[in-house]
Structures are given as structure tokens and as C-alpha cells.
Protein backbone atom coordinates (compact mmCIF):
# COMPACT_ATOMS: atom_id res chain seq x y z
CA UNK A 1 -17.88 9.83 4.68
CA UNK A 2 -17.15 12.00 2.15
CA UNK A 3 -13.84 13.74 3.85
CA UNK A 4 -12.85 10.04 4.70
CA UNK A 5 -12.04 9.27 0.72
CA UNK A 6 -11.08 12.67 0.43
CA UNK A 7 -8.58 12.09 3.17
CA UNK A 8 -7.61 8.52 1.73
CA UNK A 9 -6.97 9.89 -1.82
CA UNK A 10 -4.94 12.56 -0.42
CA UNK A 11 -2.84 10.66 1.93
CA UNK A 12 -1.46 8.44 -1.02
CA UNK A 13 0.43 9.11 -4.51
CA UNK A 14 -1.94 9.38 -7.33
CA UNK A 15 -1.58 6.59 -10.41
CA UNK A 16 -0.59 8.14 -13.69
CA UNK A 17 -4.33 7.76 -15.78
CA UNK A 18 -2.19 6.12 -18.76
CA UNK A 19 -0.91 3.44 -16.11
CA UNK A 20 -2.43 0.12 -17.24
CA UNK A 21 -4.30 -2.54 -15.04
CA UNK A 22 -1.75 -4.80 -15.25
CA UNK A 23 1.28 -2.93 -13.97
CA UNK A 24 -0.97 -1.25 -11.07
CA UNK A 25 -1.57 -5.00 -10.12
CA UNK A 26 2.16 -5.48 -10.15
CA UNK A 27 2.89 -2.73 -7.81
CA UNK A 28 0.21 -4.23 -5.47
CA UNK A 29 1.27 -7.87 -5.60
CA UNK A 30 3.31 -8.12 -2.92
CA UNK A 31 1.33 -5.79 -0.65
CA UNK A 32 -2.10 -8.08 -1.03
CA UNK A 33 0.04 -11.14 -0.32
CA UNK A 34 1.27 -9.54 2.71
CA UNK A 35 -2.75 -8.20 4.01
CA UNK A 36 -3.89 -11.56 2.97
CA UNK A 37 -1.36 -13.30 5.54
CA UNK A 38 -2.28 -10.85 7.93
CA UNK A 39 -5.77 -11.43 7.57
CA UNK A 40 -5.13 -15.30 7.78
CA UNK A 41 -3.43 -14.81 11.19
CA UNK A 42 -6.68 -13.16 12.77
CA UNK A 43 -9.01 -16.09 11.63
CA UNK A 44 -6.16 -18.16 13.42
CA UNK A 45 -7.50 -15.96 16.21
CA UNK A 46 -10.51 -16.67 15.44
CA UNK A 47 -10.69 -20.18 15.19
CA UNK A 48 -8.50 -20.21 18.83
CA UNK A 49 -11.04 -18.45 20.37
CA UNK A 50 -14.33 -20.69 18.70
CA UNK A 51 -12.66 -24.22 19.73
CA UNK A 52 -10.97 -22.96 23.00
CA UNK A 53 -7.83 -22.90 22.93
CA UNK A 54 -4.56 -20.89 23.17
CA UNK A 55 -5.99 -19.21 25.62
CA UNK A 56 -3.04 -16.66 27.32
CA UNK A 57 -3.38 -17.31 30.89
CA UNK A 58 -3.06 -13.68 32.24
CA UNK A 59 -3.15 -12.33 36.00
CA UNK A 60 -0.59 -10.58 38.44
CA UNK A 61 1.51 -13.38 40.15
CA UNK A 62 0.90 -13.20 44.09
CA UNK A 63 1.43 -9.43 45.26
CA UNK A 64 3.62 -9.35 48.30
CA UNK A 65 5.97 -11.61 47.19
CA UNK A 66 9.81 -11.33 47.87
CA UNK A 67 12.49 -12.06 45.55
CA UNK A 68 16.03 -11.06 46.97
CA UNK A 69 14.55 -9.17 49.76
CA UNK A 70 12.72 -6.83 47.27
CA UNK A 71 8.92 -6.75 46.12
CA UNK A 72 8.34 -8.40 42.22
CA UNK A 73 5.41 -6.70 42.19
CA UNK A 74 6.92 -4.03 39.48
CA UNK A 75 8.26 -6.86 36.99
CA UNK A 76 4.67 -8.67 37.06
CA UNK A 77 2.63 -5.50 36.50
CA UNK A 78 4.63 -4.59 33.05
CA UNK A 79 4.74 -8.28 32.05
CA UNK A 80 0.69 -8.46 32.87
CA UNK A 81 0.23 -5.36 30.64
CA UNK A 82 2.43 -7.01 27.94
CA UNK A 83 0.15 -10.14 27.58
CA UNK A 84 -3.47 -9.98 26.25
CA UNK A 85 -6.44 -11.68 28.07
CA UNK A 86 -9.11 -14.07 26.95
CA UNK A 87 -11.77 -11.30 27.37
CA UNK A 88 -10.05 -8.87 25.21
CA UNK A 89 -9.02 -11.16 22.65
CA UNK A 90 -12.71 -12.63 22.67
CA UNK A 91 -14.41 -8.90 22.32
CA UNK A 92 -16.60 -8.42 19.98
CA UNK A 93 -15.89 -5.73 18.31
CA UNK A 94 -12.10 -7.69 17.51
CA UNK A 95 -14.20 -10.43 15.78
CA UNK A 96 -16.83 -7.56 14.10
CA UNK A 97 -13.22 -6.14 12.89
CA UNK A 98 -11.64 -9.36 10.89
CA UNK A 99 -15.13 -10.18 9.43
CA UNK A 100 -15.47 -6.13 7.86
CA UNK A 101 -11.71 -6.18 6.81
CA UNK A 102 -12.36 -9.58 5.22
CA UNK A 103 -15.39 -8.44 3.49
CA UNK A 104 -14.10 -5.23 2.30
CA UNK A 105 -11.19 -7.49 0.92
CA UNK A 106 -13.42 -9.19 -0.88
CA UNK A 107 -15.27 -6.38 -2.14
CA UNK A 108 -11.95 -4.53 -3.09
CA UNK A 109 -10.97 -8.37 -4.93
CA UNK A 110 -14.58 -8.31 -6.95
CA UNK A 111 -14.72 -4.82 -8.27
CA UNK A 112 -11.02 -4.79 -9.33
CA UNK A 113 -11.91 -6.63 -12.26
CA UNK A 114 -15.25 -5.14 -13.02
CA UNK A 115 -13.76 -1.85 -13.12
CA UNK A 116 -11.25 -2.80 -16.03
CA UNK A 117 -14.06 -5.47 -17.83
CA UNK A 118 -17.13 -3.37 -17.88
CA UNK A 119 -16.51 -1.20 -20.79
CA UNK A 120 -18.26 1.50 -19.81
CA UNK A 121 -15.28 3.43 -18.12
CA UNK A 122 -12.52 5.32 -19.99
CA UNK A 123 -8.89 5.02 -19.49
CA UNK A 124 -9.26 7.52 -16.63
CA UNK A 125 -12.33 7.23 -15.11
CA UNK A 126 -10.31 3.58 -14.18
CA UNK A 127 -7.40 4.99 -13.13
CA UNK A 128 -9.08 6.45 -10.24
CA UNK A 129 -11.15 3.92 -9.50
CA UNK A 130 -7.67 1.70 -9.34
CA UNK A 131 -6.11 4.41 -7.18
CA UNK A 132 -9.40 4.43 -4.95
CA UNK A 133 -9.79 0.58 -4.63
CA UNK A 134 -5.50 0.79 -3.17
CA UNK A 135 -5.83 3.68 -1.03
CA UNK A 136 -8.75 1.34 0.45
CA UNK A 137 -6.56 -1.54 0.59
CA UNK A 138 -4.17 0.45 2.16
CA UNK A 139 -6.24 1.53 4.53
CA UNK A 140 -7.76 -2.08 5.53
CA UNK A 141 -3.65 -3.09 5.83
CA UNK A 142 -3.07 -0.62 8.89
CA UNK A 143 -6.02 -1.71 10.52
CA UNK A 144 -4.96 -5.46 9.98
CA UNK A 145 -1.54 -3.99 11.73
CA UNK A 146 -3.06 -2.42 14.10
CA UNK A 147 -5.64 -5.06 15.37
CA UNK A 148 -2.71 -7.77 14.96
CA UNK A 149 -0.50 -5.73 17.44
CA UNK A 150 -3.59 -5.20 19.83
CA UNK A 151 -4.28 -9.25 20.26
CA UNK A 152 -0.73 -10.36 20.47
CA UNK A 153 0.75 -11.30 23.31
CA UNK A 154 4.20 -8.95 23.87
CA UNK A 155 4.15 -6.55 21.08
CA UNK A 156 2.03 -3.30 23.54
CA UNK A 157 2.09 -2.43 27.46
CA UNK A 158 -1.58 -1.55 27.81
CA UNK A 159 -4.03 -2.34 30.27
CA UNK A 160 -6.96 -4.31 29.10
CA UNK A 161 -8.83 -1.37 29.18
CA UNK A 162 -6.53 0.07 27.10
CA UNK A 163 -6.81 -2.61 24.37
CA UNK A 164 -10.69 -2.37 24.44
CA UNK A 165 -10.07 1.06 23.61
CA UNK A 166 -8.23 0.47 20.80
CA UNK A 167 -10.18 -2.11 19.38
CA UNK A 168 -13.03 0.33 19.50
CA UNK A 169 -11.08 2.71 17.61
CA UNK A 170 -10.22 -0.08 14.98
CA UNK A 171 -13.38 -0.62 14.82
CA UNK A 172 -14.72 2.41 13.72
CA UNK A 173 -12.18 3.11 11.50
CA UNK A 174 -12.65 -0.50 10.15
CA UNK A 175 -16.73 0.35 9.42
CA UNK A 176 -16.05 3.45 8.04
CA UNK A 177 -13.60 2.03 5.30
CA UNK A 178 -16.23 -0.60 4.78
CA UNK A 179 -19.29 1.86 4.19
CA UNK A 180 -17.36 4.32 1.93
CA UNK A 181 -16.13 1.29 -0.30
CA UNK A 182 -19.69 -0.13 -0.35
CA UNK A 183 -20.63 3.88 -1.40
CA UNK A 184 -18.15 4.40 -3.75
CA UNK A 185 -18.81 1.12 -5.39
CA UNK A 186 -22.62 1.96 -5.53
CA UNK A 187 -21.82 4.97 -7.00
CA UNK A 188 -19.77 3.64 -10.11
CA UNK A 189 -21.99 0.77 -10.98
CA UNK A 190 -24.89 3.42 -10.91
CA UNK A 191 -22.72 5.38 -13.26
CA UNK A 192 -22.18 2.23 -15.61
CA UNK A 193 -25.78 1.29 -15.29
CA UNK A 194 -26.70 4.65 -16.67
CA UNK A 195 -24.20 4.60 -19.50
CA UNK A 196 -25.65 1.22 -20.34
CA UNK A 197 -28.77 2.21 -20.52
CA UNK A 198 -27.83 5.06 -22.79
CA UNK A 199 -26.47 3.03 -25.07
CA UNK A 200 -29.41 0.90 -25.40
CA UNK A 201 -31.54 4.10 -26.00
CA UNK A 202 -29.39 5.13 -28.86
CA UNK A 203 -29.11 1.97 -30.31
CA UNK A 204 -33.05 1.76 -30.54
CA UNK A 205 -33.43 4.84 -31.90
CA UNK A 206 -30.75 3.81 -34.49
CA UNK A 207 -32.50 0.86 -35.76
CA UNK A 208 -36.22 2.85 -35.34
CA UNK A 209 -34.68 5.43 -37.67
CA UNK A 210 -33.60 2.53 -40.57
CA UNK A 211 -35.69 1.98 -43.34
CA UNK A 212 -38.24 -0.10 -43.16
């Protein structure tokens, strides 16, 4: 878990620590709108799949059949691989996906403003937790992508196999963003916890040391 925010805060560029909240939220803006329309599309998925519908009817036509004298057989197999079935759209590891990513969303929404309205944290100390918290979000976006792509009818040639495999992958991926957010986020509020704590200590012993 470790070498998996190692890896994330290497991958992406590194916020200046005199950068302020506010124009690191700028930056973001448009790239949260954009995950949180992605993430809206898979509970359309979602919400297909609880109530029934829009349902892709999948399936080879008849093998055998002729079309100008020659065999279709060909054109159905790549347009069968192009269009994703009930079971694979209905796996449960795709639906285990879209609830982590839309927990670790809200997680990631939570903490931003904690970081910045604890007090506890200097100037830099936030600045990485800022840069940590995008590199997440960054992170959740590609597997948004990438599970988006997997369900949609047209955008891969895969067998269904294929897909589950994919969604597997997602999905471990997916957990292991999750975890090391929930870490790193345990982590921090230990360290303010402490710091509080501190400060209480010293302010007792402040007013135990005033004249009576």
C-alpha cells in the first residue's frame, strides 16, 4: 500500500507548498465536474440493471447463414464482441466498483475541507495533503474511464470473458485506492489528534503554573 501512494505521488506534478486552497480547487474544478458526470452515468447503470431495463440483447445471429453467397458469420462475431451482455454488466464486482469510487469521492469531498479548517497543519503539511487527496482523485477518474468503457456497448472488442477480466482488474485497483485513502486519512487525523492534545497539555500546564 505503501508503494501505491508512492507510485501515485510520483506519477503526478507536485503543488508548489505556497499554492493556496483556493487556487488548487480552481485547477480541479473542471476535472471533479467531469468524474462526477462520470460517476452519475454508472448509477444510470445501476439503476438499469435494479429496475430491468436497457438490457443489450447480445448473442451471435444464426451461424450458417448466407448473405451474397458468403458466410456473415465474421461480421456477427466482431459486432457480438463489440456489445456488452446483461451478465457482465450485472457482475458484481462492476457494482462493488461504482459504490468504492463513490465512497472514496466522498471521502476525498470530506477531508478536503478538514485539511485546510483544522488548524493543526502548516502551510505545507497541506500542500501535500492537497496534492495527495488529487493524485487520488486522479486515480478514481481512470478507473471511472476505464469501467465506463468496459460496460458500454461499442467502445471495446472483447469477449465477455475478457470484460470480466477487466472489471476484476478495476476492481482491485479501485479497493486499493480506497484503502490507502482511508490509511492516509487515518494517518493525518491521528497526527492532528496528537497535536491537539499537545496543545491542551501545554495550555494546562500554563494556567497550573499562574499564580494562584
Amino acid at each position: 500500500m505503501q508503494k501505491l501512494l508512492f507510485f501515485i505521488l510520483i506519477t503526478l506534478p507536485v503543488v508548489s507548498h505556497s499554492q493556496t486552497f483556493n487556487e488548487w480547487f480552481k485547477q480541479k474544478k473542471t476535472q471533479k465536474k467531469y468524474l462526477l458526470e462520470q460517476v452519475a452515468k454508472l448509477q444510470i447503470y445501476l439503476d438499469q440493471l435494479k429496475e430491468g431495463y436497457s438490457v443489450a440483447k447480445d448473442g451471435l445471429t444464426a451461424i450458417g447463414r448466407f448473405k451474397n453467397g458468403e458466410f456473415t458469420l465474421h461480421s456477427d462475431y466482431h459486432t457480438h464482441l463489440r456489445n456488452v451482455s446483461p451478465q457482465v454488466k450485472s457482475w458484481s464486482k462492476a457494482l462493488a466498483v461504482v459504490a468504492m469510487q463513490k465512497e472514496s469521492f466522498a471521502l476525498y469531498k470530506d477531508y478536503r475541507s478538514w485539511f485546510t479548517n483544522c488548524g493543526l497543519l502548516t502551510a505545507s503539511e497541506q500542500g501535500y495533503c492537497f496534492q495527495l487527496l488529487a493524485n487520488m482523485l486522479d486515480a478514481i477518474a481512470l478507473q471511472v474511464n476505464d469501467l465506463l468503457q468496459v460496460l458500454t456497448n461499442g467502445q471495446l472488442q472483447m469477449t465477455d470473458h475478457q470484460r470480466l477480466e477487466q472489471i476484476d482488474r478495476i476492481y482491485g485497483l479501485s479497493l486499493h485506492i480506497k484503502t490507502s485513502l482511508q490509511s492516509f486519512i487515518k494517518d493525518m487525523t491521528g497526527l492532528v489528534s496528537v497535536r491537539k492534545q499537545n496543545r491542551q497539555d501545554i495550555d494546562l500546564l500554563q494556567h497550573l503554573s499562574l499564580p494562584q
